[in-house]
Protein backbone atom coordinates (compact mmCIF):
# COMPACT_ATOMS: atom_id res chain seq x y z
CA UNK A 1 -12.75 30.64 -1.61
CA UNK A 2 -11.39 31.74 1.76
CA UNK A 3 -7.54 31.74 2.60
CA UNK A 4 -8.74 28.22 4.85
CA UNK A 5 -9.51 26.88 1.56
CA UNK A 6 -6.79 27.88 -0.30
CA UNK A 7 -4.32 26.63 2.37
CA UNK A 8 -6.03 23.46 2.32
CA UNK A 9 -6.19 23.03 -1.30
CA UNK A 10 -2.45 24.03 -1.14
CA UNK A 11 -2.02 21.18 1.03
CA UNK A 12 -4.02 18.41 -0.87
CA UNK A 13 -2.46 19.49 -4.56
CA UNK A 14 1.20 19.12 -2.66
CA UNK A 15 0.07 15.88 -1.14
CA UNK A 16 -0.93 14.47 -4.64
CA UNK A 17 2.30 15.56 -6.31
CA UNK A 18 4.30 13.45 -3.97
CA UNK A 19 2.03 10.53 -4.17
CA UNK A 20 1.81 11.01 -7.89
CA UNK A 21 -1.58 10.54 -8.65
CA UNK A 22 -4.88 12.92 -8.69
CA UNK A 23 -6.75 9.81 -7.30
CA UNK A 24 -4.08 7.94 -5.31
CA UNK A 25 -5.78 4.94 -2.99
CA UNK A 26 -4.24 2.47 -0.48
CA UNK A 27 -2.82 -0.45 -2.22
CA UNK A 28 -3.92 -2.77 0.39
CA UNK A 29 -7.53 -1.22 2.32
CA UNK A 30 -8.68 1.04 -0.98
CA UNK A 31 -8.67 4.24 1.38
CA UNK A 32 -8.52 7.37 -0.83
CA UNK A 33 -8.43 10.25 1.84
CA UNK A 34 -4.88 11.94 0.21
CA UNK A 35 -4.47 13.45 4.08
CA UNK A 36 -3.63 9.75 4.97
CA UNK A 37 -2.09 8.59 2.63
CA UNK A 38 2.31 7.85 1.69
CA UNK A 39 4.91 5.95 0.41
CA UNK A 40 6.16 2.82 1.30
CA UNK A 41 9.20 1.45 0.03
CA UNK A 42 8.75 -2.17 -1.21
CA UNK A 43 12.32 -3.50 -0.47
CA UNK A 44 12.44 -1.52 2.68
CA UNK A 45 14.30 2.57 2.79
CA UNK A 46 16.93 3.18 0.60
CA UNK A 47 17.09 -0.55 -0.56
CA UNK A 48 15.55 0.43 -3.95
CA UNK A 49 13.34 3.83 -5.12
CA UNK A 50 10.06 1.40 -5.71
CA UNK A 51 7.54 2.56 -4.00
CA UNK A 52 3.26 1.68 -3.14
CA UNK A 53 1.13 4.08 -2.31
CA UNK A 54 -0.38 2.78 1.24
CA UNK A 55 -2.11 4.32 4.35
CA UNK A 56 -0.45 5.00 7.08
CA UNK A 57 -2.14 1.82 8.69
CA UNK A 58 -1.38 -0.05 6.26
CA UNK A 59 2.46 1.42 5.85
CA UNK A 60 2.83 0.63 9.25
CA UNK A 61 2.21 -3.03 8.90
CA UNK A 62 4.57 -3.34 5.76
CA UNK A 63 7.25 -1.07 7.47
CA UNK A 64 6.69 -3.71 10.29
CA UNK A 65 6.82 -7.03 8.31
CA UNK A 66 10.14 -4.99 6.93
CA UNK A 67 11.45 -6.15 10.47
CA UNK A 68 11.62 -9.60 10.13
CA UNK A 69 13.19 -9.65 6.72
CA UNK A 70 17.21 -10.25 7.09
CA UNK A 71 19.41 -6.88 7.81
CA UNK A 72 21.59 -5.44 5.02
CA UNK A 73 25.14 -7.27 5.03
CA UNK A 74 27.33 -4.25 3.68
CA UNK A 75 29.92 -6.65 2.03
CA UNK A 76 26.82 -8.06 -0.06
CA UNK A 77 26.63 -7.54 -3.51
CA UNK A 78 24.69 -4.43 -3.75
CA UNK A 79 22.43 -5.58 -6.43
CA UNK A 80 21.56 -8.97 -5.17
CA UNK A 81 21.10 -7.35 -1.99
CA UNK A 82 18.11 -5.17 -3.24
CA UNK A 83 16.82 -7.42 -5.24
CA UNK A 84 16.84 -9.98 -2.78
CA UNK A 85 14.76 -7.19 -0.03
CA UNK A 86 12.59 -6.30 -2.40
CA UNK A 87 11.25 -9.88 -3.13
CA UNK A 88 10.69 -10.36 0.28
CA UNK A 89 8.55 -6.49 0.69
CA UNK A 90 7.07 -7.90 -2.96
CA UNK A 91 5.76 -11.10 -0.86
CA UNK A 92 4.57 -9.25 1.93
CA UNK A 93 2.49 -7.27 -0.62
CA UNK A 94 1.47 -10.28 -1.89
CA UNK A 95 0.13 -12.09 1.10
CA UNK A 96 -1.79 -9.43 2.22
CA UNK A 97 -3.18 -9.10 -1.15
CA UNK A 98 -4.03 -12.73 -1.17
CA UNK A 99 -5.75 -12.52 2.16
CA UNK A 100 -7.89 -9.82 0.26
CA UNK A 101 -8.52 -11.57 -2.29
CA UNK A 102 -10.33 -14.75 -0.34
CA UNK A 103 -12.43 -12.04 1.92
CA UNK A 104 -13.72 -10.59 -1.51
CA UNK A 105 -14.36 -14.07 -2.81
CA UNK A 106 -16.12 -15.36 0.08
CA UNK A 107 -18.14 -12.22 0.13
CA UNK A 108 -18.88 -12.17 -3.17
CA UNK A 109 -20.11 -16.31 -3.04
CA UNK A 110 -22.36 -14.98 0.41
CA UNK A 111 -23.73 -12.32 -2.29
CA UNK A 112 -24.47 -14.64 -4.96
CA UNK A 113 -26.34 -16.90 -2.44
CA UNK A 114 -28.52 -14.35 -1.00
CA UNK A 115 -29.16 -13.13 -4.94
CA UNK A 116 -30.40 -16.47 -5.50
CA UNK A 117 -32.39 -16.73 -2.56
CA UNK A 118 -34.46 -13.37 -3.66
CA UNK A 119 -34.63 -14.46 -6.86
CA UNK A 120 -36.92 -18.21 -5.11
């Protein structure tokens, strides 16, 4: 191994530590190149430690639907607060896993009908 390799190895194992997995993917697009790959914090930064491993396409659309949910009162309950934010980042998750989950449906029903039309 050269010192290129090395450093990059370096790079990938440190990448993997933070994401905490030796095969970490996108939660939403199933991309598992570790260089592009982070954390996004469900209930937005420093609302709660939960966190998704995403792309960085794919954090950037979270981190923007973030926008839209309601700011952080600071004479909130605390608790309520986060819990509250992280429902909404939770639903965001959730639609765009829905959304996912009718493409792979449909394709899968376009599948079976070409199946069945080798099958004639």
């Amino acid at each position: 191994m050269n010192t290129i390799d090395i450093a990059r190895e370096a790079r990938k194992q440190r990448r993997l530590e933070i994401l905490g997995s030796n095969e970490p993917r996108c939660a939403k697009c199933g991309d598992q190149r570790w260089q592009c790959l982070e954390k996004h914090h469900v209930a937005d930064h420093g609302q709660d430690d939960a966190t998704v491993c995403v792309c960085r396409n794919c954090h950037r659309v979270l981190s923007d639907l973030q926008k839209d949910h309601p700011p952080v009162d600071c004479n909130a309950d605390p608790l309520l607060s986060a819990i509250g934010h992280f429902l909404l980042g939770l639903a965001d998750m959730l639609r765009i896993i829905v959304e996912r989950l009718q493409e792979f449906g449909l394709a899968l029903i376009a599948r079976a009908s070409l199946v069945e039309g080798d099958a004639k």
